[in-house]
N, C-alpha and C. Protein backbone atom coordinates (compact mmCIF):
# COMPACT_ATOMS: atom_id res chain seq x y z
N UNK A 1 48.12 -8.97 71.91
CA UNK A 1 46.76 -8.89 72.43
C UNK A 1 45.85 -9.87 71.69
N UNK A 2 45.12 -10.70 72.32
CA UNK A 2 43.92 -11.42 71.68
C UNK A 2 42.29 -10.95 72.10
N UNK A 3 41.89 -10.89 71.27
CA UNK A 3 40.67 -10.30 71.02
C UNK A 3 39.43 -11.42 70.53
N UNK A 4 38.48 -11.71 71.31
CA UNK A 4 37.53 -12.66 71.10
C UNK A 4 36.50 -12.34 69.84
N UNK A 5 36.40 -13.45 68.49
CA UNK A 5 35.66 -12.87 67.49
C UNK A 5 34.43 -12.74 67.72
N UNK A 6 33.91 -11.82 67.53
CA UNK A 6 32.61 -11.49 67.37
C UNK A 6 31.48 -11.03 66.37
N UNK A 7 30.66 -11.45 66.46
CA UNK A 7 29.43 -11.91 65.43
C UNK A 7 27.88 -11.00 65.83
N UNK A 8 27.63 -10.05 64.26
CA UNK A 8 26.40 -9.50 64.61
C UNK A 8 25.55 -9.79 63.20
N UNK A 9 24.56 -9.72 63.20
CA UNK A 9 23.77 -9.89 62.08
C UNK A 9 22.58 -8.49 61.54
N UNK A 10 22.35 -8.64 60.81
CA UNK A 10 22.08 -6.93 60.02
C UNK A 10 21.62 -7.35 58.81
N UNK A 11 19.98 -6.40 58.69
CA UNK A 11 19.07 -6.51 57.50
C UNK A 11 19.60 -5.34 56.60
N UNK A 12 20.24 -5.66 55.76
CA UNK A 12 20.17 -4.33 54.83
C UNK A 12 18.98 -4.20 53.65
N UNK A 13 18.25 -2.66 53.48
CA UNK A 13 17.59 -2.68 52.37
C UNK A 13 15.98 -3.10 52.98
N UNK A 14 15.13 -2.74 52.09
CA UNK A 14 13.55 -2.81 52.57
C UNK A 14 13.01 -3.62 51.44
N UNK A 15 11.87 -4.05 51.85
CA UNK A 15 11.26 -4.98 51.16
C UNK A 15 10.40 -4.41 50.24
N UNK A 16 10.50 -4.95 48.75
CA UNK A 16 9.98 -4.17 47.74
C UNK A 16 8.88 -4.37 47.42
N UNK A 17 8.36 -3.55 47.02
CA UNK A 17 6.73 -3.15 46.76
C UNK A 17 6.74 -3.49 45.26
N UNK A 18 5.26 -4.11 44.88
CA UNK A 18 5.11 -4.17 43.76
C UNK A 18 4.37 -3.03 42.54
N UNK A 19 4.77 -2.65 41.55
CA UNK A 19 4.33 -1.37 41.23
C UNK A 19 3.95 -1.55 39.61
N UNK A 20 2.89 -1.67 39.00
CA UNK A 20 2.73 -1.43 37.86
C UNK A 20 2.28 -0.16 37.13
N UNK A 21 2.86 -0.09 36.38
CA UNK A 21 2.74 1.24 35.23
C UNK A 21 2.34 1.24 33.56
N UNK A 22 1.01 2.06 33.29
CA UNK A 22 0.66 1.81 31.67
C UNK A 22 1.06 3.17 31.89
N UNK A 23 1.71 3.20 30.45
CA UNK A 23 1.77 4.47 29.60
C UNK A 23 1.70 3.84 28.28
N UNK A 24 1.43 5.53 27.49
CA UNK A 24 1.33 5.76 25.97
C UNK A 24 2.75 5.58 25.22
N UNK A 25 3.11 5.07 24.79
CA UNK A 25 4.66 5.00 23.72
C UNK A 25 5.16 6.25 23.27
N UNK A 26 4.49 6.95 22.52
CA UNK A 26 4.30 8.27 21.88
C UNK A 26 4.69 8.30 20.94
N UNK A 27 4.71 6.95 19.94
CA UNK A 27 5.47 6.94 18.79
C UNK A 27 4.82 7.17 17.93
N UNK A 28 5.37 7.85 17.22
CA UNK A 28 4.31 8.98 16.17
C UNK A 28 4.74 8.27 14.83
N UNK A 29 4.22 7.62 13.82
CA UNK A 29 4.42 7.46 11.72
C UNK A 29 4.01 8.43 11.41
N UNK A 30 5.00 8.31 10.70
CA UNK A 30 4.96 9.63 9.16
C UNK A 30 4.23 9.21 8.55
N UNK A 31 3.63 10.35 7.80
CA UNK A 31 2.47 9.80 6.07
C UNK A 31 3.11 9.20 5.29
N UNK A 32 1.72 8.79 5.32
CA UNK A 32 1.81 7.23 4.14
C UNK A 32 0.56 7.73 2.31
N UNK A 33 1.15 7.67 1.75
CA UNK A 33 0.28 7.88 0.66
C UNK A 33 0.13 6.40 -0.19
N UNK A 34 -0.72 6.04 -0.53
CA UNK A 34 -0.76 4.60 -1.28
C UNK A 34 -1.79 4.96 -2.17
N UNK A 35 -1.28 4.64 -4.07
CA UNK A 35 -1.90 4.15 -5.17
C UNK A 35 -2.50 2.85 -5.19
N UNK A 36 -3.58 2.74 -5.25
CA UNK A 36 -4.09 1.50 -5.48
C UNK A 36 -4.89 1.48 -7.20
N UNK A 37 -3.87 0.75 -8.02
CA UNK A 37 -4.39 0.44 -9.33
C UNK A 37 -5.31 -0.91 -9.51
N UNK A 38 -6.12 -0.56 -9.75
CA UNK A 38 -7.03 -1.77 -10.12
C UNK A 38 -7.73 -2.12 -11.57
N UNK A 39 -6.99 -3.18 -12.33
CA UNK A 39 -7.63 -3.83 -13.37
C UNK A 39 -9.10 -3.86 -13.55
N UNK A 40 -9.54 -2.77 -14.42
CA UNK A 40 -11.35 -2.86 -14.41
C UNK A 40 -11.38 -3.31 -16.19
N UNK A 41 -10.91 -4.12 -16.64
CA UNK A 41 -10.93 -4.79 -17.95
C UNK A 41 -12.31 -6.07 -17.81
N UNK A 42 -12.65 -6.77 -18.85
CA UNK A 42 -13.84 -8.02 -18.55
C UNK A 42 -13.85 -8.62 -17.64
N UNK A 43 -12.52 -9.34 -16.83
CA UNK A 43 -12.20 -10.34 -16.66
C UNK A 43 -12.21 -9.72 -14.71
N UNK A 44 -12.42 -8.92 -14.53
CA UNK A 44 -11.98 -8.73 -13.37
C UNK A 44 -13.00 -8.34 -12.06
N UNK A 45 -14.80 -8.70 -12.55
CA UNK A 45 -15.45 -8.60 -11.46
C UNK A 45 -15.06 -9.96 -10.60
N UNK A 46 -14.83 -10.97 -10.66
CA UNK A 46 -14.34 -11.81 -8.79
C UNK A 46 -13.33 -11.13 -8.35
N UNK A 47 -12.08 -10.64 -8.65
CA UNK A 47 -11.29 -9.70 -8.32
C UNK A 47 -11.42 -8.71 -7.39
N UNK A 48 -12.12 -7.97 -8.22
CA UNK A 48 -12.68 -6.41 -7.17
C UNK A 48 -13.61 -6.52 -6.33
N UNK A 49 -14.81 -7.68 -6.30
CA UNK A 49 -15.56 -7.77 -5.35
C UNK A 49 -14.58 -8.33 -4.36
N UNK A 50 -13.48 -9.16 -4.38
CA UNK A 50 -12.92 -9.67 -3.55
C UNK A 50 -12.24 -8.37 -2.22
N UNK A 51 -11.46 -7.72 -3.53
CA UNK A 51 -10.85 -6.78 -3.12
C UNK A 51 -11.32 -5.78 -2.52
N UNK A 52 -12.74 -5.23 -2.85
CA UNK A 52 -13.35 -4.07 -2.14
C UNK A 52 -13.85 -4.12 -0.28
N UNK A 53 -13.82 -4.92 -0.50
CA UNK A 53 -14.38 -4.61 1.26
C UNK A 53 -13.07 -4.62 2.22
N UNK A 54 -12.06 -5.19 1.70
CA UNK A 54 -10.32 -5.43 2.52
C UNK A 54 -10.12 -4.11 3.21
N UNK A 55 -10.78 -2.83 2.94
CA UNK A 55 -9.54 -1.33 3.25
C UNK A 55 -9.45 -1.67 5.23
N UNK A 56 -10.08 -2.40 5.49
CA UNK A 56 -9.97 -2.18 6.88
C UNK A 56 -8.87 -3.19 7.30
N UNK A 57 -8.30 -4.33 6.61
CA UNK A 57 -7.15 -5.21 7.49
C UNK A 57 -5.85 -3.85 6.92
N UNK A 58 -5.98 -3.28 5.91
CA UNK A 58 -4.71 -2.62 5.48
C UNK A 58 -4.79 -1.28 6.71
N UNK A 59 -5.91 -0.69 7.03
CA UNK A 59 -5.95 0.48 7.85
C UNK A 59 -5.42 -0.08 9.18
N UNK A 60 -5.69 -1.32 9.69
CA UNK A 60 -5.18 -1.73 11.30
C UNK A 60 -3.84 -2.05 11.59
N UNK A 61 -2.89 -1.55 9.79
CA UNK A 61 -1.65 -1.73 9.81
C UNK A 61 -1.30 -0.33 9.90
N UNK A 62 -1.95 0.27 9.68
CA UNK A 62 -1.50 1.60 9.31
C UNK A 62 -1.97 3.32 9.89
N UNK A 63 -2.72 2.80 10.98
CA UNK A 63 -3.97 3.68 11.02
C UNK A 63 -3.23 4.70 12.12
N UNK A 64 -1.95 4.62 12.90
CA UNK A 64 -1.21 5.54 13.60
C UNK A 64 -0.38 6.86 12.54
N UNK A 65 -0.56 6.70 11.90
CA UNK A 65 0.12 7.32 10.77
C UNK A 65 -1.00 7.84 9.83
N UNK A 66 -0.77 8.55 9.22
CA UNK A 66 -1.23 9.86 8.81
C UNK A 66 -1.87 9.57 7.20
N UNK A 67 -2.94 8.79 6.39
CA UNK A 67 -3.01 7.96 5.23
C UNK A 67 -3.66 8.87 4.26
N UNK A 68 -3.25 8.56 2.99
CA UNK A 68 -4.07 8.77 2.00
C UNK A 68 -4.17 7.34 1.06
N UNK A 69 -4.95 6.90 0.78
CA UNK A 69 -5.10 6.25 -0.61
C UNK A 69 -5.80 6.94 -1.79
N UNK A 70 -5.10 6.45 -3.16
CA UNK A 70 -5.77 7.19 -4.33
C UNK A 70 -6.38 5.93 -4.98
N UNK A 71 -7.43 5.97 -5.98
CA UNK A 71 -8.13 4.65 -6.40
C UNK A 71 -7.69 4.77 -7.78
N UNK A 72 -7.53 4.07 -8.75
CA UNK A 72 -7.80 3.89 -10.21
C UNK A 72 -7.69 3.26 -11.00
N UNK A 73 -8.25 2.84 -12.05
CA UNK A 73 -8.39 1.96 -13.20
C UNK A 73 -6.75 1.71 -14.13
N UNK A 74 -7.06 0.57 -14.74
CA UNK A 74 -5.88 0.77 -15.62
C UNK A 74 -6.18 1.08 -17.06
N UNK A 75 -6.68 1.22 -16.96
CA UNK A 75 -7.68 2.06 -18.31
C UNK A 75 -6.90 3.58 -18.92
N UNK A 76 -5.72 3.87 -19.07
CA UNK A 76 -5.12 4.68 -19.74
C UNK A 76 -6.15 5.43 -20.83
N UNK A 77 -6.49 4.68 -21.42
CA UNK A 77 -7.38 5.44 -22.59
C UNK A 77 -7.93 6.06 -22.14
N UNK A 78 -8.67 6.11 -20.89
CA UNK A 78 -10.13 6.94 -20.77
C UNK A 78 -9.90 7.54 -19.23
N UNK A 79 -8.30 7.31 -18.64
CA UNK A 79 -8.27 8.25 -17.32
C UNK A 79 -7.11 8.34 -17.35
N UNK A 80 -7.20 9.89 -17.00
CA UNK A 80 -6.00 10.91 -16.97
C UNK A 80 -5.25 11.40 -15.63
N UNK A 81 -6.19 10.83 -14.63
CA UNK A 81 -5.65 10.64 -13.21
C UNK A 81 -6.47 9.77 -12.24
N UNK A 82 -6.29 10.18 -10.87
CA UNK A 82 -6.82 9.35 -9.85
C UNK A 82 -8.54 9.39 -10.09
N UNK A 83 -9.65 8.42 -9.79
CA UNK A 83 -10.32 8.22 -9.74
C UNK A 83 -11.19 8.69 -8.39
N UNK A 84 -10.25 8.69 -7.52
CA UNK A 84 -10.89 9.05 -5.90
C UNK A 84 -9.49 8.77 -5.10
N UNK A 85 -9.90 9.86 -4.05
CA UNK A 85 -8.70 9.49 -2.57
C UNK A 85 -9.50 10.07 -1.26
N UNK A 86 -9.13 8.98 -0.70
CA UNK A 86 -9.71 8.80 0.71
C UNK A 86 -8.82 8.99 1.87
N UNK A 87 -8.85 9.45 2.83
CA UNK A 87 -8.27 10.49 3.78
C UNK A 87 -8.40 10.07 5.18
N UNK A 88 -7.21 9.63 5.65
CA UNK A 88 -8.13 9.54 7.00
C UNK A 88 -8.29 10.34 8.04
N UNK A 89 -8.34 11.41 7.57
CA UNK A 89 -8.77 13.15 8.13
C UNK A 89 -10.26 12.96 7.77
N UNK A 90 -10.58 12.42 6.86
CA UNK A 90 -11.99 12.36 5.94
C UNK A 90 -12.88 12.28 6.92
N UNK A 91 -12.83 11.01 7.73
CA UNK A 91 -13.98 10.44 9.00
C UNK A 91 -13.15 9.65 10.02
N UNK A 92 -13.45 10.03 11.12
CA UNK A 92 -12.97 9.23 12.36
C UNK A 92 -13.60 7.75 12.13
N UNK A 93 -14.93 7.37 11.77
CA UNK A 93 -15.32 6.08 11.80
C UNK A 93 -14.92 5.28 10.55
N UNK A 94 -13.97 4.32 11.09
CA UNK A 94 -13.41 3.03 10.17
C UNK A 94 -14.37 2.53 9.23
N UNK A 95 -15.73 2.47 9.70
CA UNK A 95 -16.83 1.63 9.01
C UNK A 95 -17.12 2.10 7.88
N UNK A 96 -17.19 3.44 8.11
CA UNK A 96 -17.38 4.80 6.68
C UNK A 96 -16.76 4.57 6.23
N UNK A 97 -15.12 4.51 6.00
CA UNK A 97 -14.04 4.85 5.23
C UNK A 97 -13.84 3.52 4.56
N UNK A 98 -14.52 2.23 4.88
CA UNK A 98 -14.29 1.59 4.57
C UNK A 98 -15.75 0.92 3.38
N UNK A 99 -16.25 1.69 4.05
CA UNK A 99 -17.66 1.67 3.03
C UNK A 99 -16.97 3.16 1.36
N UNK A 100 -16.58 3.31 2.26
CA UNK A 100 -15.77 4.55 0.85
C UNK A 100 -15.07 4.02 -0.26
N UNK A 101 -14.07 3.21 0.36
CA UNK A 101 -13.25 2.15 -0.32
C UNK A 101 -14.03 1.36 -1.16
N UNK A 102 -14.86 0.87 -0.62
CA UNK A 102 -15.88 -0.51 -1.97
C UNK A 102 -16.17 0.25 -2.58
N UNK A 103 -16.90 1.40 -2.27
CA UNK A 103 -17.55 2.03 -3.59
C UNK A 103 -16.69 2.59 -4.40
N UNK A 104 -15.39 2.82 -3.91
CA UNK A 104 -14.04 3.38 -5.35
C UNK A 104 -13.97 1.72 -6.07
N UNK A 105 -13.89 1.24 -5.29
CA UNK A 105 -13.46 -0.30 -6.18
C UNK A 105 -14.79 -0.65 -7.07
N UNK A 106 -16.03 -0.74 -6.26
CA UNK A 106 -16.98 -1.26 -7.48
C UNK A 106 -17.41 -0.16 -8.54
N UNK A 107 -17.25 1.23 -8.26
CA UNK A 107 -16.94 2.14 -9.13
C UNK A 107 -16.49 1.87 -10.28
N UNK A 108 -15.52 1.44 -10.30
CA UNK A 108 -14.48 1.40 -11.42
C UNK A 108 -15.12 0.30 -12.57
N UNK A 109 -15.67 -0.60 -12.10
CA UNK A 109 -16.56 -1.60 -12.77
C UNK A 109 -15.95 -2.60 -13.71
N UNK A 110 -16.14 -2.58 -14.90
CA UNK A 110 -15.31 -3.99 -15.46
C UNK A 110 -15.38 -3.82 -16.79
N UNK A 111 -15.41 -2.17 -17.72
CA UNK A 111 -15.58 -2.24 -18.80
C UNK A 111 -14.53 -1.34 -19.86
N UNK A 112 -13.90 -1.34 -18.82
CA UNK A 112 -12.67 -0.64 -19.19
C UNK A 112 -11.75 -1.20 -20.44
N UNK A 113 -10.69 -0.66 -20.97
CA UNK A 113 -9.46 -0.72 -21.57
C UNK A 113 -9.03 -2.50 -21.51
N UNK A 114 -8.85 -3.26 -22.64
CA UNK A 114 -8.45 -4.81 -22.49
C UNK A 114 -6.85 -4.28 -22.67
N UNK A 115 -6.35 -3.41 -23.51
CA UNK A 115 -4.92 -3.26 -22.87
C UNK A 115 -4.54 -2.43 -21.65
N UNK A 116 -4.37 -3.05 -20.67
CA UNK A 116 -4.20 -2.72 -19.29
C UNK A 116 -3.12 -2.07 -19.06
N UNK A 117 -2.98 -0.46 -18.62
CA UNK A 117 -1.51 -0.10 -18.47
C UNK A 117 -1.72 0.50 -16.61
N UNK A 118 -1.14 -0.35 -16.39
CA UNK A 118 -1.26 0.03 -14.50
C UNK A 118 -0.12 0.42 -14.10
N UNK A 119 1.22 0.55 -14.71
CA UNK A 119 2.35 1.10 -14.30
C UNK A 119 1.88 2.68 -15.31
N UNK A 120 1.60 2.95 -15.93
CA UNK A 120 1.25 4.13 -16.53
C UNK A 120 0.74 4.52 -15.55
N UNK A 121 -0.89 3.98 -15.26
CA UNK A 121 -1.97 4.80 -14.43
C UNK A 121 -1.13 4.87 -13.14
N UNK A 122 -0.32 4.24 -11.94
CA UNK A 122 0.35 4.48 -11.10
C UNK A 122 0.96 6.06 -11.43
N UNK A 123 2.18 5.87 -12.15
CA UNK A 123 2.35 6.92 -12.53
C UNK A 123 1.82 8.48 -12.33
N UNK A 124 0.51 8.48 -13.11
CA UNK A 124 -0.20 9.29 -13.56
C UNK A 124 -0.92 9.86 -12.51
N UNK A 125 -0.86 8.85 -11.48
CA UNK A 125 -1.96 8.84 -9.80
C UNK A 125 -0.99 9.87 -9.21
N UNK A 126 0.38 9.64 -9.31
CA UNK A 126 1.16 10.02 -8.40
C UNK A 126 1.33 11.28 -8.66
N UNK A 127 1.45 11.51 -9.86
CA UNK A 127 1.61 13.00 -10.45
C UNK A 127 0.78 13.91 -10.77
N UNK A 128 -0.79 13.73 -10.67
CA UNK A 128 -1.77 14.10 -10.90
C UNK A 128 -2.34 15.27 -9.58
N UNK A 129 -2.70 16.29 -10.24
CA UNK A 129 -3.67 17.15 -9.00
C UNK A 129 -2.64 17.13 -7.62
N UNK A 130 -1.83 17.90 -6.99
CA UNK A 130 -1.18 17.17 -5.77
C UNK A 130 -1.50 17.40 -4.71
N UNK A 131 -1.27 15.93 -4.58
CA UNK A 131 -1.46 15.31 -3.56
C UNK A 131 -1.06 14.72 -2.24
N UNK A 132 -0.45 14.35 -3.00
CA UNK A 132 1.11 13.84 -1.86
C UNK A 132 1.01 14.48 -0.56
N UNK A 133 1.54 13.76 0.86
CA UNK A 133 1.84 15.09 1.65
C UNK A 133 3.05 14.53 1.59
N UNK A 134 3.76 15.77 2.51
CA UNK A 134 5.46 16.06 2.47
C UNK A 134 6.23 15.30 3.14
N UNK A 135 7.35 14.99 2.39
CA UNK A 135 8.28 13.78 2.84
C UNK A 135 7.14 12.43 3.41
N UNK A 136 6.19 12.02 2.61
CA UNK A 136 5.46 11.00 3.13
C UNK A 136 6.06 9.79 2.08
N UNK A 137 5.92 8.45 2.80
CA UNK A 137 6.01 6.82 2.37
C UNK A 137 5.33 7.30 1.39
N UNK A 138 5.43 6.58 0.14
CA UNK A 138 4.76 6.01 -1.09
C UNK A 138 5.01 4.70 -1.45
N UNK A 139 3.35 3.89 -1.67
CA UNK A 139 3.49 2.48 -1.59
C UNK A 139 2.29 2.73 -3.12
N UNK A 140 2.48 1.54 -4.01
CA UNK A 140 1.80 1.26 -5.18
C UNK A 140 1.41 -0.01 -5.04
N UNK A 141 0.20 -0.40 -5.37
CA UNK A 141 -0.67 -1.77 -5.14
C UNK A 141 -1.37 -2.02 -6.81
N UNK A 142 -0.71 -2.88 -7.16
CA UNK A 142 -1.75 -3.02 -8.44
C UNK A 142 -1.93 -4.45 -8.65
N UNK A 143 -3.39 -4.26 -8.49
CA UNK A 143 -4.55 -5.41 -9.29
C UNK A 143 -4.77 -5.92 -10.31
N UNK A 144 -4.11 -7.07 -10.76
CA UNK A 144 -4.63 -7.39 -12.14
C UNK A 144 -4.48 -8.88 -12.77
N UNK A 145 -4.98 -9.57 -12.99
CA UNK A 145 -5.18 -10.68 -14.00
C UNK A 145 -4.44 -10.64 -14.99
N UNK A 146 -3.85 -10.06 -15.65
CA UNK A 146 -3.37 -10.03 -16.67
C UNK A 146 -1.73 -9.02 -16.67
N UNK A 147 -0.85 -8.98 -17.81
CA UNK A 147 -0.24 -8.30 -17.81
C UNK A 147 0.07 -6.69 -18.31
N UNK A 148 0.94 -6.11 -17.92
CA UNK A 148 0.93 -4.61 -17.69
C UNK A 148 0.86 -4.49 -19.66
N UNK A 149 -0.25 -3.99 -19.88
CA UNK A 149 -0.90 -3.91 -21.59
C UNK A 149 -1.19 -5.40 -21.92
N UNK A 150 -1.19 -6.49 -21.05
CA UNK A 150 -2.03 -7.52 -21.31
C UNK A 150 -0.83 -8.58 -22.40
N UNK A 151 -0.07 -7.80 -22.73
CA UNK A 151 1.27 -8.55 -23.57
C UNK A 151 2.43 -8.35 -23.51
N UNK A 152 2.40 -7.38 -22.47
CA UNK A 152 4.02 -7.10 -21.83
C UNK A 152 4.08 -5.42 -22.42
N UNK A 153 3.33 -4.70 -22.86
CA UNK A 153 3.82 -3.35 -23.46
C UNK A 153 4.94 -3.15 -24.23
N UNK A 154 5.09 -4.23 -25.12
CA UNK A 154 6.71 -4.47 -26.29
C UNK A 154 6.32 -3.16 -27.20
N UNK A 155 5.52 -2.47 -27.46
CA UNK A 155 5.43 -1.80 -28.54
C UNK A 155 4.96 -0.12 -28.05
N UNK A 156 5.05 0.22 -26.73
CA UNK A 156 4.56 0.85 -25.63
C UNK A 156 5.38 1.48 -24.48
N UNK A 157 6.65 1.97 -24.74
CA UNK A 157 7.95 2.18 -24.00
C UNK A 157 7.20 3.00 -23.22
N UNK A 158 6.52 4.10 -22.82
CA UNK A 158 5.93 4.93 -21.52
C UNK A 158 5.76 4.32 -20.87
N UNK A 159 4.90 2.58 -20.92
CA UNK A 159 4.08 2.11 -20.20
C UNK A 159 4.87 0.86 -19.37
N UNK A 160 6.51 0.56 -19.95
CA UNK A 160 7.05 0.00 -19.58
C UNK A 160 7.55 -0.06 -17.90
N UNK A 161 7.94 -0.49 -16.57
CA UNK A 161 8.63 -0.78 -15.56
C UNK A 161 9.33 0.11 -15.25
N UNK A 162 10.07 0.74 -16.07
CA UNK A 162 10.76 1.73 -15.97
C UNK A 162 10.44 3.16 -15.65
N UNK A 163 9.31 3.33 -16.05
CA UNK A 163 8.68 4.46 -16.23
C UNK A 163 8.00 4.64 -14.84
N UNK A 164 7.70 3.92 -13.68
CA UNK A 164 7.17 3.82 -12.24
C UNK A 164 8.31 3.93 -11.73
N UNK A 165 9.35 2.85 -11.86
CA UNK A 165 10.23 2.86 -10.69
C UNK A 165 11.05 4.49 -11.11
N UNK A 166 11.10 4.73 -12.39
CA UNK A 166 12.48 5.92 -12.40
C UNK A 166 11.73 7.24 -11.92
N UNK A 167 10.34 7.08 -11.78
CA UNK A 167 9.55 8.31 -10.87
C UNK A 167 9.24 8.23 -9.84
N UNK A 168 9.48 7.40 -9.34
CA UNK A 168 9.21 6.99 -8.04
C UNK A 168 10.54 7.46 -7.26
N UNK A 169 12.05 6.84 -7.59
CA UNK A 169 13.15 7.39 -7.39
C UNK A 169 13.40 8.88 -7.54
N UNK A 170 12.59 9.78 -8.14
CA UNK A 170 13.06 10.75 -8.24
C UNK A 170 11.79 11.71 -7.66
N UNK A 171 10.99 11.08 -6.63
CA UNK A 171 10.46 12.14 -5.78
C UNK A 171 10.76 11.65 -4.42
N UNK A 172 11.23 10.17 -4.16
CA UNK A 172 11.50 10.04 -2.64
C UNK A 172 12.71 9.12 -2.62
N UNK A 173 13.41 8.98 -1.54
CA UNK A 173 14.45 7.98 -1.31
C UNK A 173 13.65 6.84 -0.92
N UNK A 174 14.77 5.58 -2.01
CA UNK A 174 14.20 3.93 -1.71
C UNK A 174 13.57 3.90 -0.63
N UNK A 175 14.15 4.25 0.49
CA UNK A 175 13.34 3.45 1.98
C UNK A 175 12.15 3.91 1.87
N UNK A 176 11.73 5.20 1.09
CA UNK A 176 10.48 5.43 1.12
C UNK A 176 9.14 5.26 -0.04
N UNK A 177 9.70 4.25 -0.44
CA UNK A 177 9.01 4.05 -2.04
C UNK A 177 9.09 2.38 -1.39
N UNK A 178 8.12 1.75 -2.20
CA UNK A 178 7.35 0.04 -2.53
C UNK A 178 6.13 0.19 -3.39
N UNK A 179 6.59 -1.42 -4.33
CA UNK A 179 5.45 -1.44 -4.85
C UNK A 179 4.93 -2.82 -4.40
N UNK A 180 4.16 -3.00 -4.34
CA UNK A 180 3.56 -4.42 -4.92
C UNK A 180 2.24 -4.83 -5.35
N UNK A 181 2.03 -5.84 -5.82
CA UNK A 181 1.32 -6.56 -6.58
C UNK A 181 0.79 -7.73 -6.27
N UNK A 182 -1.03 -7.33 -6.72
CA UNK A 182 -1.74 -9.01 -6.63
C UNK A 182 -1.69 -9.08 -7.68
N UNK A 183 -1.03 -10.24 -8.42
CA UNK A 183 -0.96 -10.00 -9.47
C UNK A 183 -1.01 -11.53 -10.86
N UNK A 184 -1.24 -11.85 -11.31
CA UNK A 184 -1.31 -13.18 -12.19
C UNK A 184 0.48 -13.96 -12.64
N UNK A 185 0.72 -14.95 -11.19
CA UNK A 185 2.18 -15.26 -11.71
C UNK A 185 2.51 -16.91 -12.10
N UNK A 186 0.98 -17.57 -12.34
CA UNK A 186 1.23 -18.57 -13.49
C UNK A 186 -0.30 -18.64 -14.21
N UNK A 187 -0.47 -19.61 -15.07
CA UNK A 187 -1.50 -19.88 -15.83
C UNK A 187 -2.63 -20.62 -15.14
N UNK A 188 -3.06 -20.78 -13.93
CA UNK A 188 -3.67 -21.49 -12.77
C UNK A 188 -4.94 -20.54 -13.49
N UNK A 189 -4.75 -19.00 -13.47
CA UNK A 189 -6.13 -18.06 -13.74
C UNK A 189 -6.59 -18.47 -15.28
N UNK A 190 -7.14 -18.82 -15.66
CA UNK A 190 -7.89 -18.54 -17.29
C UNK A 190 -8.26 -17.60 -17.92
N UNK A 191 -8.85 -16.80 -16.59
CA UNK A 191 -9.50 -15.51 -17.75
C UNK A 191 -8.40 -14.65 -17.85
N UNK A 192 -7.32 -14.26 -17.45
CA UNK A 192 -6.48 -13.51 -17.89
C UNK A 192 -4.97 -14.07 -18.82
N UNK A 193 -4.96 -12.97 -19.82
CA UNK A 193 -4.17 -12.86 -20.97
C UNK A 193 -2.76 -13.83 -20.78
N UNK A 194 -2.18 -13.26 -19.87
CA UNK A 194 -1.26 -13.47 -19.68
C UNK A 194 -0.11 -12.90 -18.06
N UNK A 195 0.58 -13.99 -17.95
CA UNK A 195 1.40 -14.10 -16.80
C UNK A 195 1.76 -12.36 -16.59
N UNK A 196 2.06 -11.86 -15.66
CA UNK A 196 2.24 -10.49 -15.37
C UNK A 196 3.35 -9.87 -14.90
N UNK A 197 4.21 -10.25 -15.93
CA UNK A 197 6.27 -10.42 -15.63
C UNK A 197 6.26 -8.87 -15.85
N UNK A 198 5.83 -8.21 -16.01
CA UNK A 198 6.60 -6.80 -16.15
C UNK A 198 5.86 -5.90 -15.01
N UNK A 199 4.71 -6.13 -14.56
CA UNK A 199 4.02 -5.92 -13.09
C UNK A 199 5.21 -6.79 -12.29
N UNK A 200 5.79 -8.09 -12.19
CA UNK A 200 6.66 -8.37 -11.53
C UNK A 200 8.09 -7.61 -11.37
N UNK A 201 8.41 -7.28 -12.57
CA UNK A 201 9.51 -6.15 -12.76
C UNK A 201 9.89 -5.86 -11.76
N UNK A 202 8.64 -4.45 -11.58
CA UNK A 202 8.40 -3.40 -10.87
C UNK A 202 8.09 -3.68 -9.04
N UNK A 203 7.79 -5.02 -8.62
CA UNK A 203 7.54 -5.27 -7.85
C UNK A 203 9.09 -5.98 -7.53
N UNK A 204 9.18 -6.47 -7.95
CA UNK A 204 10.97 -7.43 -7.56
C UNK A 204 11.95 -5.87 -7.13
N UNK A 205 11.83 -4.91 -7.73
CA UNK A 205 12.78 -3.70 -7.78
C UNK A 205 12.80 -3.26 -6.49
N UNK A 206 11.88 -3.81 -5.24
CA UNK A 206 11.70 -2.98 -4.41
C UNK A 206 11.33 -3.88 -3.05
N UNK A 207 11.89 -5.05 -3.77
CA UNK A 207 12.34 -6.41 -2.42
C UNK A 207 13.99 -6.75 -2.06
C-alpha cells in the first residue's frame, strides 16, 4: 500500500506574560557585640575627633543584626570596665545613636594613662557587668598611636596579646571572634611612642 505524505502545522504552548516580583529575603544576623578601645593618652585628640562621628558607615554594615558597642579608654589605671554601650534597641533614629557615639569618644578626652594597655582594657570590656548577648559575634577595634603599654608591655605579662586572644577563644568559637586595629604600623606618625607590633599580634591572629 502507498500512502501520500502528509503535512500539518501546530502552535504548541501560549505566549508568555511578563511578571515581576519584589519580596523581602528574610534573612535574619545574629548579634553582634563590638569593643571599641580608644587611646585617650596626649597624643590622641586628631585621632578621636577623626574617629567620633564614623558610628554611622560601621552601622550601614551592620544595622540588620542585632548591635551592641561598648566604649573605652586604654587607661588601665583609672578604668575598671566599659565606659558606655550603646544599643541599637536604644533609639530607632541613626542620627541619635550616632550623636551617642561622639560623645563616648570625645568623652574619653586625652588625659589619660601614657602607658596604654588596650588589650587589657578589651579584655576587661568584655568581662565586665554582662553584657554580651547569647551566642553573639564579638569584634574588638582598638585605637591607638602608640603601642599596647607604649613599649610593647615587656615587663607587663596580663597586658600582653595573649591575654585577649586566649579570652576571646574561650567564650566563643574563631568564626565568631575578630579583632582589629587602627593602629600605628610605621614611624610616618611622630607623636606616638612607638610602632604597635603587639596590637598587631592580636590583630594578625584573626586574619
Amino acid at each position: 500500500n502507498f500512502r501520500q505524505p502528509v503535512t500539518d502545522n501546530f502552535t504548541q504552548g501560549s505566549p508568555a506574560n511578563s511578571l515581576t516580583e519584589v519580596f523581602t529575603s528574610g534573612i535574619k544576623y545574629g548579634p553582634v557585640d563590638i569593643v571599641v578601645v580608644v587611646d585617650n593618652s596626649g597624643s590622641m585628640a586628631e585621632e578621636q575627633s577623626k574617629l567620633a562621628p564614623k558610628l554611622s558607615s560601621l552601622i550601614s554594615k551592620i544595622n540588620n543584626a542585632s548591635w551592641q558597642i561598648a566604649v573605652t579608654s586604654t587607661d588601665a589605671s583609672n578604668e575598671s570596665c566599659y565606659r558606655s554601650i550603646i544599643k541599637k534597641s536604644d533609639n530607632p533614629d541613626l542620627n541619635i545613636l550616632t550623636d551617642t557615639f561622639e560623645k563616648s569618644i570625645n568623652d574619653l578626652g586625652i588625659s589619660g594613662s601614657g602607658t596604654e594597655q588596650g588589650i587589657l582594657m578589651a579584655k576587661r570590656s568584655l568581662e565586665c557587668k554582662p553584657w554580651l548577648q547569647e551566642d553573639s559575634s564579638i569584634a574588638v577595634l582598638i585605637v591607638s598611636d602608640e603601642d599596647n603599654c607604649s613599649t610593647g608591655c615587656n615587663n607587663l605579662e596580663s597586658g600582653r596579646p595573649p591575654l585577649l586572644n586566649n579570652y576571646l577563644d574561650s567564650i566563643r568559637t574563631p568564626e565568631k571572634t575578630t579583632v582589629f586595629g587602627i593602629i600605628k604600623e610605621n614611624n610616618s606618625c611622630t607623636t606616638g611612642y612607638d610602632i604597635g607590633r603587639q596590637y598587631q599580634t592580636s590583630v594578625a591572629n584573626y586574619q
